[in-house]
PDB file of N, CA and C in Angstrom:
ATOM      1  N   UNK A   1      -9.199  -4.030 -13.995  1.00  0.00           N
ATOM      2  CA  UNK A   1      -8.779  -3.534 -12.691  1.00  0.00           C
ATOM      3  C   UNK A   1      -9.841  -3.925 -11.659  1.00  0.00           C
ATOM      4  N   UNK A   2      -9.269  -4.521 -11.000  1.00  0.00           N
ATOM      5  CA  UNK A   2     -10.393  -4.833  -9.293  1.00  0.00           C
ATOM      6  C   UNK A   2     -10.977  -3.663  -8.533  1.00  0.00           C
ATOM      7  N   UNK A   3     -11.781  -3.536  -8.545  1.00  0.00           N
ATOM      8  CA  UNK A   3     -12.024  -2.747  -7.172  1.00  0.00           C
ATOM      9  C   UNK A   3     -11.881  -3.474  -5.960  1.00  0.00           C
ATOM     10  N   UNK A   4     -11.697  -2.708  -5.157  1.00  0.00           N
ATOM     11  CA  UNK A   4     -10.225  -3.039  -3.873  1.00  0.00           C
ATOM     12  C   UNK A   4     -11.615  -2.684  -2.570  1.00  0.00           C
ATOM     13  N   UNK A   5     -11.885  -4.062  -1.880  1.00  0.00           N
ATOM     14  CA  UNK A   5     -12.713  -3.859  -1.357  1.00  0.00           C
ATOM     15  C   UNK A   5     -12.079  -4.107   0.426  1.00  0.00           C
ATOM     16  N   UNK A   6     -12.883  -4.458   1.917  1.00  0.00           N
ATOM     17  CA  UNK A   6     -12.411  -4.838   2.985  1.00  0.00           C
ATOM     18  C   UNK A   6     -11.734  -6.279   2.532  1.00  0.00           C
ATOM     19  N   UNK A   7     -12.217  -6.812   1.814  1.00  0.00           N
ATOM     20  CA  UNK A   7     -12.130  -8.385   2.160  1.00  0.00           C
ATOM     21  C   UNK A   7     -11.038  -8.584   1.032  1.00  0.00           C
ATOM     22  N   UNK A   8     -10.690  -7.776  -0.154  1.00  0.00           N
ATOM     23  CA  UNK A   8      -9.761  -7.927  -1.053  1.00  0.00           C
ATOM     24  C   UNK A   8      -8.135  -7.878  -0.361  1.00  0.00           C
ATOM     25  N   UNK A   9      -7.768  -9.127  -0.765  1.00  0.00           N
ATOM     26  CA  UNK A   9      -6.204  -9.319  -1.046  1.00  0.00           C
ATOM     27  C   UNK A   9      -5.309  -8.656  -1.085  1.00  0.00           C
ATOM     28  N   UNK A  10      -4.221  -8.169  -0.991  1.00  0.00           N
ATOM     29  CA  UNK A  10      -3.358  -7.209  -1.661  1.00  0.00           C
ATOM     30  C   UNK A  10      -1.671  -7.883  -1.464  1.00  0.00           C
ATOM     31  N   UNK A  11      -1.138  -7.626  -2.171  1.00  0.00           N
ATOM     32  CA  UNK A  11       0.558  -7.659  -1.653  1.00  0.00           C
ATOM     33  C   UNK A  11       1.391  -6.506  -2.786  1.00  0.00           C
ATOM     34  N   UNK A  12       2.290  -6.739  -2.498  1.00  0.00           N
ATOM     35  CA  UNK A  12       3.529  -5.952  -3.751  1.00  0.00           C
ATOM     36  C   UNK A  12       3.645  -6.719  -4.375  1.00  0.00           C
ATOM     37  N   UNK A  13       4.099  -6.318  -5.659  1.00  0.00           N
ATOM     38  CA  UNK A  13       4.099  -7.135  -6.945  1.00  0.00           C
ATOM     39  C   UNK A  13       5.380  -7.024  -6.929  1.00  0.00           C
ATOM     40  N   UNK A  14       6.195  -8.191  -7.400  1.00  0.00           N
ATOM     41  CA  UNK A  14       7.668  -8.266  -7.442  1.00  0.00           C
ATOM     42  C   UNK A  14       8.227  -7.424  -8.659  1.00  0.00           C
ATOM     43  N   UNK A  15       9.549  -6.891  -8.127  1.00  0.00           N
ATOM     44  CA  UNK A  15      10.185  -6.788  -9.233  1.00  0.00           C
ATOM     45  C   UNK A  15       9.936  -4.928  -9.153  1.00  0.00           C
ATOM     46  N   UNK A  16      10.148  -4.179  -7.460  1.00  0.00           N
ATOM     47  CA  UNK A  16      10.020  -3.515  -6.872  1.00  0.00           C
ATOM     48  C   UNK A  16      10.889  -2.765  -6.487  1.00  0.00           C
ATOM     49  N   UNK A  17      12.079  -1.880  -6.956  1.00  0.00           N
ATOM     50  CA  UNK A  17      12.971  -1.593  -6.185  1.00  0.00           C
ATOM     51  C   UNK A  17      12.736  -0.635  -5.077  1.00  0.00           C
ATOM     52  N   UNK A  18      12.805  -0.888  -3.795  1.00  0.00           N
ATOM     53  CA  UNK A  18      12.873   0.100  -2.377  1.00  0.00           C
ATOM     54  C   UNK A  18      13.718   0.807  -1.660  1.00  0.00           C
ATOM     55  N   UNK A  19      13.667   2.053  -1.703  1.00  0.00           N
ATOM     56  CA  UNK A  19      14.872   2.373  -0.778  1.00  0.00           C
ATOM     57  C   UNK A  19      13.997   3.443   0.486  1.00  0.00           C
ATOM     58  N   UNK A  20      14.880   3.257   1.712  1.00  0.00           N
ATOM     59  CA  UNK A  20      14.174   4.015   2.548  1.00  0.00           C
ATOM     60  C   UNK A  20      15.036   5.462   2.588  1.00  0.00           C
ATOM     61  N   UNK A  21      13.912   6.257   2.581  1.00  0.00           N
ATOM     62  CA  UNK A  21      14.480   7.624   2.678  1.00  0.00           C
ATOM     63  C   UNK A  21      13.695   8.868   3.579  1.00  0.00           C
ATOM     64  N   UNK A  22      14.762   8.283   4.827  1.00  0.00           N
ATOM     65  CA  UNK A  22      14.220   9.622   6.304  1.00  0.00           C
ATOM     66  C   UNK A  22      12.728   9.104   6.529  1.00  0.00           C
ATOM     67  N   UNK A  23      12.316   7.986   6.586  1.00  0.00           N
ATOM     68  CA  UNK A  23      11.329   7.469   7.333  1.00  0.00           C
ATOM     69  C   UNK A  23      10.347   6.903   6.107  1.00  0.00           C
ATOM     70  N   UNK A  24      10.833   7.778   4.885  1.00  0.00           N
ATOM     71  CA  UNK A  24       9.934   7.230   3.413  1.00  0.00           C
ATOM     72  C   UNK A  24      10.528   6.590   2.655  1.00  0.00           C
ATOM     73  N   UNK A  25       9.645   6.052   1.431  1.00  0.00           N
ATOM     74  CA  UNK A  25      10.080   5.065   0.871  1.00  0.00           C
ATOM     75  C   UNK A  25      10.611   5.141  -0.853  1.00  0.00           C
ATOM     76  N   UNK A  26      11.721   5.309  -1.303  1.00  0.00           N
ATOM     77  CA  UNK A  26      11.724   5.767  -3.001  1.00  0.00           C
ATOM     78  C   UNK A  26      11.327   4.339  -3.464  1.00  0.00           C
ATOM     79  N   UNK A  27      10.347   4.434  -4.378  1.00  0.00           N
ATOM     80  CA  UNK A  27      10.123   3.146  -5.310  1.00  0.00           C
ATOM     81  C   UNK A  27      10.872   3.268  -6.353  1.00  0.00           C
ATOM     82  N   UNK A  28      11.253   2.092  -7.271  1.00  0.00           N
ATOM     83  CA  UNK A  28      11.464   2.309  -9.016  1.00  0.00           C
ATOM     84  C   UNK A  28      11.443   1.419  -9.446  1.00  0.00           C
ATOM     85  N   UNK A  29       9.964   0.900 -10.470  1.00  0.00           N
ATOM     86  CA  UNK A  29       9.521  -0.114 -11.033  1.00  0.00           C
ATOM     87  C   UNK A  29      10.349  -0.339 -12.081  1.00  0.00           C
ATOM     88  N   UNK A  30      11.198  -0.968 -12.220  1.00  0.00           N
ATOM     89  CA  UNK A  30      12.766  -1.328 -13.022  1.00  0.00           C
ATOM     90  C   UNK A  30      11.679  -1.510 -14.436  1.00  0.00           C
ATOM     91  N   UNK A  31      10.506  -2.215 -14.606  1.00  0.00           N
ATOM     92  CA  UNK A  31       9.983  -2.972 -15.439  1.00  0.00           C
ATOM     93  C   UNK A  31       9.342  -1.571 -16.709  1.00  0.00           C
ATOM     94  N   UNK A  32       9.213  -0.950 -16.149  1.00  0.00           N
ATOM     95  CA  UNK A  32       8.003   0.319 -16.539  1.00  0.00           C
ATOM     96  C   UNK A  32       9.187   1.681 -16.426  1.00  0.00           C
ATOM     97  N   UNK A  33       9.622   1.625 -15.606  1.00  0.00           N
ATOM     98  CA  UNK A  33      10.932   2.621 -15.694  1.00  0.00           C
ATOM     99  C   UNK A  33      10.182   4.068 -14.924  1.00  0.00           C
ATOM    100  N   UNK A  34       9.745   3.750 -14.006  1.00  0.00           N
ATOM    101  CA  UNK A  34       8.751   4.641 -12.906  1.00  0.00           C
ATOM    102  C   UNK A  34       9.524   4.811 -11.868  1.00  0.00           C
ATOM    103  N   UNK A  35       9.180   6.712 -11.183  1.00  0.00           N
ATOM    104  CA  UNK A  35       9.734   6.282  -9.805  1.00  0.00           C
ATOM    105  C   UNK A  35       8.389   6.888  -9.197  1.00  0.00           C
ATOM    106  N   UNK A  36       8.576   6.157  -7.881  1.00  0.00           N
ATOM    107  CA  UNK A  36       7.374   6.918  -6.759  1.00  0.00           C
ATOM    108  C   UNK A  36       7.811   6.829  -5.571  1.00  0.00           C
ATOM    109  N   UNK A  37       7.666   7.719  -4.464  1.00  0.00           N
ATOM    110  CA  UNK A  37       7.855   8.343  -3.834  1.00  0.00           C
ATOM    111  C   UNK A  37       6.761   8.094  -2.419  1.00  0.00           C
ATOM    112  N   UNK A  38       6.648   7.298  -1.544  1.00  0.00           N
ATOM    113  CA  UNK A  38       5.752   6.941  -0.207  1.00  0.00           C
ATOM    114  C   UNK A  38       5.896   8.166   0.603  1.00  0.00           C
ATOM    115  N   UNK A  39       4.606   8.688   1.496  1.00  0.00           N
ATOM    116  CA  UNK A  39       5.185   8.960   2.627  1.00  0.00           C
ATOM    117  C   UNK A  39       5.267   7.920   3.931  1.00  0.00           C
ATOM    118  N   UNK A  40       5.880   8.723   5.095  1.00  0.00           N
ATOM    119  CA  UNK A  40       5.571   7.545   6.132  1.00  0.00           C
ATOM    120  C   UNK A  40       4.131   6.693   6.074  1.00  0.00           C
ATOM    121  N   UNK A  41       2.683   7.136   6.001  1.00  0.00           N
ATOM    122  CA  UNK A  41       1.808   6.356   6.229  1.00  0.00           C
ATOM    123  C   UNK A  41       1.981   5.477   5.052  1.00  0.00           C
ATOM    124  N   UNK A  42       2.175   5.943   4.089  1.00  0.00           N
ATOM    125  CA  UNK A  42       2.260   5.012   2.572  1.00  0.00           C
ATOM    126  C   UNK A  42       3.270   4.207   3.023  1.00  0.00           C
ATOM    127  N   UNK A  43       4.445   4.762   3.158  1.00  0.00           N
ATOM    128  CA  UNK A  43       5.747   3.638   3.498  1.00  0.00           C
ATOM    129  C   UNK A  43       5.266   2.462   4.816  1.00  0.00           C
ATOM    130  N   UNK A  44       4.434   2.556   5.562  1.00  0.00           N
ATOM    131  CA  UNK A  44       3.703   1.821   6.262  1.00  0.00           C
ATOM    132  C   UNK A  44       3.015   0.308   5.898  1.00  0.00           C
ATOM    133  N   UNK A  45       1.981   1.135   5.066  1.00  0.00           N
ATOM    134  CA  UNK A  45       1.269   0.369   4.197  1.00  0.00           C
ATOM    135  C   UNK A  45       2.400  -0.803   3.271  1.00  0.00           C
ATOM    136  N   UNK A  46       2.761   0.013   2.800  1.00  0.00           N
ATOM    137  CA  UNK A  46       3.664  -1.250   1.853  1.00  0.00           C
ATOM    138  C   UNK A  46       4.265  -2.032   1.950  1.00  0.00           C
ATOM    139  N   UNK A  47       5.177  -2.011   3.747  1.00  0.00           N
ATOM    140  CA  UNK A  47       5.539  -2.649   4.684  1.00  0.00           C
ATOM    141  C   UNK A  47       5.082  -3.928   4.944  1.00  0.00           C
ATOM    142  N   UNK A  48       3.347  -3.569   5.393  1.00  0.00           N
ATOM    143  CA  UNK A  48       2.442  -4.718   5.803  1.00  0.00           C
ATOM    144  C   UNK A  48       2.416  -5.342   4.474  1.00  0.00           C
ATOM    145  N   UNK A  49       2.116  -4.911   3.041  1.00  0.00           N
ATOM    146  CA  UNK A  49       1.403  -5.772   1.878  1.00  0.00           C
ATOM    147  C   UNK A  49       2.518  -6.760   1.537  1.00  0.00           C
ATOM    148  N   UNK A  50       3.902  -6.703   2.057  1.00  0.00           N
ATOM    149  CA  UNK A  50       5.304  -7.268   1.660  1.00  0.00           C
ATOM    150  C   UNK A  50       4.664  -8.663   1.637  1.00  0.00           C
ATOM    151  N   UNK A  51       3.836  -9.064   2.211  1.00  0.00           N
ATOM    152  CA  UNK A  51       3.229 -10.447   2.085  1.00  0.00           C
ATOM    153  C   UNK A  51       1.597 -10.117   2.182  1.00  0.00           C
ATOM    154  N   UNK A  52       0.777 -11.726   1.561  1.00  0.00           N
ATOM    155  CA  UNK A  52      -0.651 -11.162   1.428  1.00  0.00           C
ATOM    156  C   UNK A  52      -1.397 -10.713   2.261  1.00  0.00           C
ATOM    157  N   UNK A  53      -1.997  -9.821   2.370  1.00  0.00           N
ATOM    158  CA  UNK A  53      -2.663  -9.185   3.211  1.00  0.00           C
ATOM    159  C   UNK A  53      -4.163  -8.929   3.111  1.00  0.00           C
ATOM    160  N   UNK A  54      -5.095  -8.898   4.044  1.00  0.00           N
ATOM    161  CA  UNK A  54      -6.310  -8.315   3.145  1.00  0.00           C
ATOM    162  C   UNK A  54      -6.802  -6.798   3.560  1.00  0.00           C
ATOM    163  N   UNK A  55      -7.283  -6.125   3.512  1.00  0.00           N
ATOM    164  CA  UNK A  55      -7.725  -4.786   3.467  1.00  0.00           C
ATOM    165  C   UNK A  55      -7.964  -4.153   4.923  1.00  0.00           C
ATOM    166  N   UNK A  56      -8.663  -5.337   5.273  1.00  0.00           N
ATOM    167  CA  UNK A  56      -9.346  -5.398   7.022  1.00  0.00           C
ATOM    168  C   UNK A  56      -8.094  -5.186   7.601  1.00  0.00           C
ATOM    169  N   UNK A  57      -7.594  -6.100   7.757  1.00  0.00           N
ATOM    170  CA  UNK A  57      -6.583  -6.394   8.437  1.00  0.00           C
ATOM    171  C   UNK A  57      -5.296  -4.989   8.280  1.00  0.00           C
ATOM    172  N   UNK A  58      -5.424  -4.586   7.506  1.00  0.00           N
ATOM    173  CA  UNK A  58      -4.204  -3.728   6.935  1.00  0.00           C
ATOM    174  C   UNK A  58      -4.593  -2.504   7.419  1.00  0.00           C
ATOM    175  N   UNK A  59      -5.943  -2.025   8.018  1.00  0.00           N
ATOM    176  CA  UNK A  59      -6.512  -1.131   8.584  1.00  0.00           C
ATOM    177  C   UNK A  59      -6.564  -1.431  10.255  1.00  0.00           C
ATOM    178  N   UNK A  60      -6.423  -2.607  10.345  1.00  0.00           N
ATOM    179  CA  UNK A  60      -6.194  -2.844  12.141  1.00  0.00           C
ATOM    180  C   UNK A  60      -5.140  -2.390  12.727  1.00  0.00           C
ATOM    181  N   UNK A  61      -4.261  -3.093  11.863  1.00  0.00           N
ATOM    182  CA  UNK A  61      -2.813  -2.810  11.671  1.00  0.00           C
ATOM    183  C   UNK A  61      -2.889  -1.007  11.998  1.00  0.00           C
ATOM    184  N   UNK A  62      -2.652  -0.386  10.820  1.00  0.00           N
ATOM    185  CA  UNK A  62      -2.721   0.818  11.244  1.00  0.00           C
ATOM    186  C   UNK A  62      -3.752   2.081  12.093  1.00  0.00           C
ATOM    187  N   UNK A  63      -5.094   1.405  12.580  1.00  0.00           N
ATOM    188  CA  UNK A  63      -5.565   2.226  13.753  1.00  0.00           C
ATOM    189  C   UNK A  63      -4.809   1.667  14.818  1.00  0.00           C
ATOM    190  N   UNK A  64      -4.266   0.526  15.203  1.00  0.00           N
ATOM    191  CA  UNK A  64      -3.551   0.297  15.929  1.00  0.00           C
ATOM    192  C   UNK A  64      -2.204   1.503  16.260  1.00  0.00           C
ATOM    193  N   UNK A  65      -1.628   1.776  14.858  1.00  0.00           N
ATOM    194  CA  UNK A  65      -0.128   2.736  15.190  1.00  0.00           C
ATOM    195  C   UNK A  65      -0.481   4.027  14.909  1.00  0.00           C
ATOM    196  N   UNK A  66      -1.707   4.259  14.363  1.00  0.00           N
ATOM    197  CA  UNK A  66      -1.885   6.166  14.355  1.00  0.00           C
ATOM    198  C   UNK A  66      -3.677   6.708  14.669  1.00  0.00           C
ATOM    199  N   UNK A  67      -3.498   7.913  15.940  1.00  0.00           N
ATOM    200  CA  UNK A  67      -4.496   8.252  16.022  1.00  0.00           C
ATOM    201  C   UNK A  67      -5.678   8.622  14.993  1.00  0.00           C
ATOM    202  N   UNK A  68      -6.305   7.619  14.351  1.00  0.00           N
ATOM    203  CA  UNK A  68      -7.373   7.977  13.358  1.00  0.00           C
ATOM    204  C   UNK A  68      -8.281   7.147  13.436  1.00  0.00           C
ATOM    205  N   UNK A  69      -9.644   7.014  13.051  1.00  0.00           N
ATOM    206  CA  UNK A  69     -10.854   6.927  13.118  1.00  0.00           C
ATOM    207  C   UNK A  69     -10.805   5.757  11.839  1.00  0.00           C
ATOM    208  N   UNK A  70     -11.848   4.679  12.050  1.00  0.00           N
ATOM    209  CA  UNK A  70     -11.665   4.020  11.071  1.00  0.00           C
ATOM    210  C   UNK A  70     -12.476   4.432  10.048  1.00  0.00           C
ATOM    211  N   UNK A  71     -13.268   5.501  10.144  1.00  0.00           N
ATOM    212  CA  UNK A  71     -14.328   5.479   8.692  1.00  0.00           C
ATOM    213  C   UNK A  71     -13.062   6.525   7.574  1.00  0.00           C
ATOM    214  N   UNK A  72     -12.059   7.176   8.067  1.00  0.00           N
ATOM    215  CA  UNK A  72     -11.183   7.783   7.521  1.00  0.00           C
ATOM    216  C   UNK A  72      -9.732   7.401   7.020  1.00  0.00           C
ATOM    217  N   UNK A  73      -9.454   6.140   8.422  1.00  0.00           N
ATOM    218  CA  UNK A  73      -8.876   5.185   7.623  1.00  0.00           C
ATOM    219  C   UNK A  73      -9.308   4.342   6.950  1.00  0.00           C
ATOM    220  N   UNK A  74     -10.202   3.942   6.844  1.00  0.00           N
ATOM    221  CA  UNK A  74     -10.550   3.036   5.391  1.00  0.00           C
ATOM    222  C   UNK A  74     -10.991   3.700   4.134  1.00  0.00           C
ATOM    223  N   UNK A  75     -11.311   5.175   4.773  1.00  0.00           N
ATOM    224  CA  UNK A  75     -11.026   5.686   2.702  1.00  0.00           C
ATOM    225  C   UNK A  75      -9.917   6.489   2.324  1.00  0.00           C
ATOM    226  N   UNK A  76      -9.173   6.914   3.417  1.00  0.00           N
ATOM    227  CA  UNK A  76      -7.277   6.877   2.646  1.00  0.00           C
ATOM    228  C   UNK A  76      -6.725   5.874   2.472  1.00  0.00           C
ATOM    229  N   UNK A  77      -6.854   4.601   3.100  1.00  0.00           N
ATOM    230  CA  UNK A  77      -6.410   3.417   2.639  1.00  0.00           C
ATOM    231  C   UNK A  77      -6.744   2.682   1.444  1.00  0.00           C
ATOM    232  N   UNK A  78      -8.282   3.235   1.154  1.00  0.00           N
ATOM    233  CA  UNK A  78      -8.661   2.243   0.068  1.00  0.00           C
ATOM    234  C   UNK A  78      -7.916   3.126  -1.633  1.00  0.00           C
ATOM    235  N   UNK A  79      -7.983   4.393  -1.117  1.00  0.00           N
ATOM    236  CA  UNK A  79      -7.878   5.178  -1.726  1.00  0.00           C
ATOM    237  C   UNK A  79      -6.412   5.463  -2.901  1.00  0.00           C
ATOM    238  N   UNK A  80      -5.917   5.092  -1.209  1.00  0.00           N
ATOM    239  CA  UNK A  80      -4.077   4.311  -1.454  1.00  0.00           C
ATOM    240  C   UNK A  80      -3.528   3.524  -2.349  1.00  0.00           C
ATOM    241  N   UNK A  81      -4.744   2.045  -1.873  1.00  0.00           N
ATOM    242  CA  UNK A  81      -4.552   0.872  -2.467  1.00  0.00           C
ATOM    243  C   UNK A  81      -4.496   0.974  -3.794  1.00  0.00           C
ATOM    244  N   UNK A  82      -5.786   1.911  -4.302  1.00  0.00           N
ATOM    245  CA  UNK A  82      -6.490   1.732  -5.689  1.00  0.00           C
ATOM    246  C   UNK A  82      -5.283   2.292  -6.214  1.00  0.00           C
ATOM    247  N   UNK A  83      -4.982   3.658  -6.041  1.00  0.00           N
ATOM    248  CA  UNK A  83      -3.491   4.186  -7.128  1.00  0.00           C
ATOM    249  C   UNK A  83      -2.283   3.419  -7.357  1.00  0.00           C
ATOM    250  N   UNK A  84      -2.077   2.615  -5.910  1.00  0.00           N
ATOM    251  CA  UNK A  84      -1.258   1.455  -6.432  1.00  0.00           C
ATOM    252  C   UNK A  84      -1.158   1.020  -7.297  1.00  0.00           C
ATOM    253  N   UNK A  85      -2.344   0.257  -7.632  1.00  0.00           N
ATOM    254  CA  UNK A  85      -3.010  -0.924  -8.041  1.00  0.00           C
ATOM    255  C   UNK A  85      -3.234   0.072  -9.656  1.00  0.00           C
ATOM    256  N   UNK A  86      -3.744   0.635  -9.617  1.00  0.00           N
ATOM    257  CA  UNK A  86      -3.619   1.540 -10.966  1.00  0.00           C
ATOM    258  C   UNK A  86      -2.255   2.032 -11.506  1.00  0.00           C
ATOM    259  N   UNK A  87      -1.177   2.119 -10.866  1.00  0.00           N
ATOM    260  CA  UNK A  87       0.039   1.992 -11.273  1.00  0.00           C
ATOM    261  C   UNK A  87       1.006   0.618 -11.391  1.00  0.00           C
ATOM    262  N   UNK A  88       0.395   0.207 -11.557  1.00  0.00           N
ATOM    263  CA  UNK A  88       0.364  -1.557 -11.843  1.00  0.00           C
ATOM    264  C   UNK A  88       1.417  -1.995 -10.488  1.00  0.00           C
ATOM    265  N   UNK A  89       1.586  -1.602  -9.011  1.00  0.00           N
ATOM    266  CA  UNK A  89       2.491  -1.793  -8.122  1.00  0.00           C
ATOM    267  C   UNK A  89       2.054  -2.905  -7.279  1.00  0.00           C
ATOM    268  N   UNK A  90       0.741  -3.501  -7.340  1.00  0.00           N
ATOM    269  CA  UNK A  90       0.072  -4.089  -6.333  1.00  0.00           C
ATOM    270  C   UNK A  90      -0.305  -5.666  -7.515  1.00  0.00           C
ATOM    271  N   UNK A  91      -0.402  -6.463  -6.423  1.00  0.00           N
ATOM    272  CA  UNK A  91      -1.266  -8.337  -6.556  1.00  0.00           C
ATOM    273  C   UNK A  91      -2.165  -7.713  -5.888  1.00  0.00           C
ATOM    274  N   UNK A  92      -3.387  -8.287  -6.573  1.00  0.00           N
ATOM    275  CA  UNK A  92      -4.864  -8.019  -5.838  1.00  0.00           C
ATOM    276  C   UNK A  92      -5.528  -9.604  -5.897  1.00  0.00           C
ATOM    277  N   UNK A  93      -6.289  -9.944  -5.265  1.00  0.00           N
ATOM    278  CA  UNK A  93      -7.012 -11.293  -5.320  1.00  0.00           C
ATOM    279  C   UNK A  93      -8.232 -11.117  -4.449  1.00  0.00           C
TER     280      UNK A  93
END
């Protein structure tokens, strides 16, 4: 497993099913037979990773659309990333 740094990569890993629900997002990893459940900021996030993205950037992105501070968005984001990524949902590079 990577640790998920500013400069690290990210996208969705295919093979993802999405549905939007009232502003969030139902996942269900067809492969693993998982469901998970986004909220809006999560359903956000996953939005941007739909193609590669890197960490920085994915945090511009969102101080840009919600009042927060970046030393707080970058450790709910990283924080984010990693459970992803530990639920095998994420490409990291």
């Amino acid at each position: 497993m990577i640790n998920i740094s500013m400069n690290t990569i990210v996208e969705q890993r295919e093979g993802i099913d999405t549905t939007d629900i009232d502003g969030e997002k139902a996942m269900m990893d067809l492969e693993k037979g998982q469901y998970f459940m986004l909220d809006s900021v999560g359903s956000r996030i996953w939005e941007i990773i739909s193609k590669p993205c890197a960490v920085k950037q994915i945090l511009l992105e969102l101080m840009k659309e919600y009042d927060v501070d970046e030393k707080t968005c970058e450790e709910g984001t990283v924080e984010f990333l990693e459970k992803l990524n530990e639920d095998g949902l994420l490409v990291t590079k």
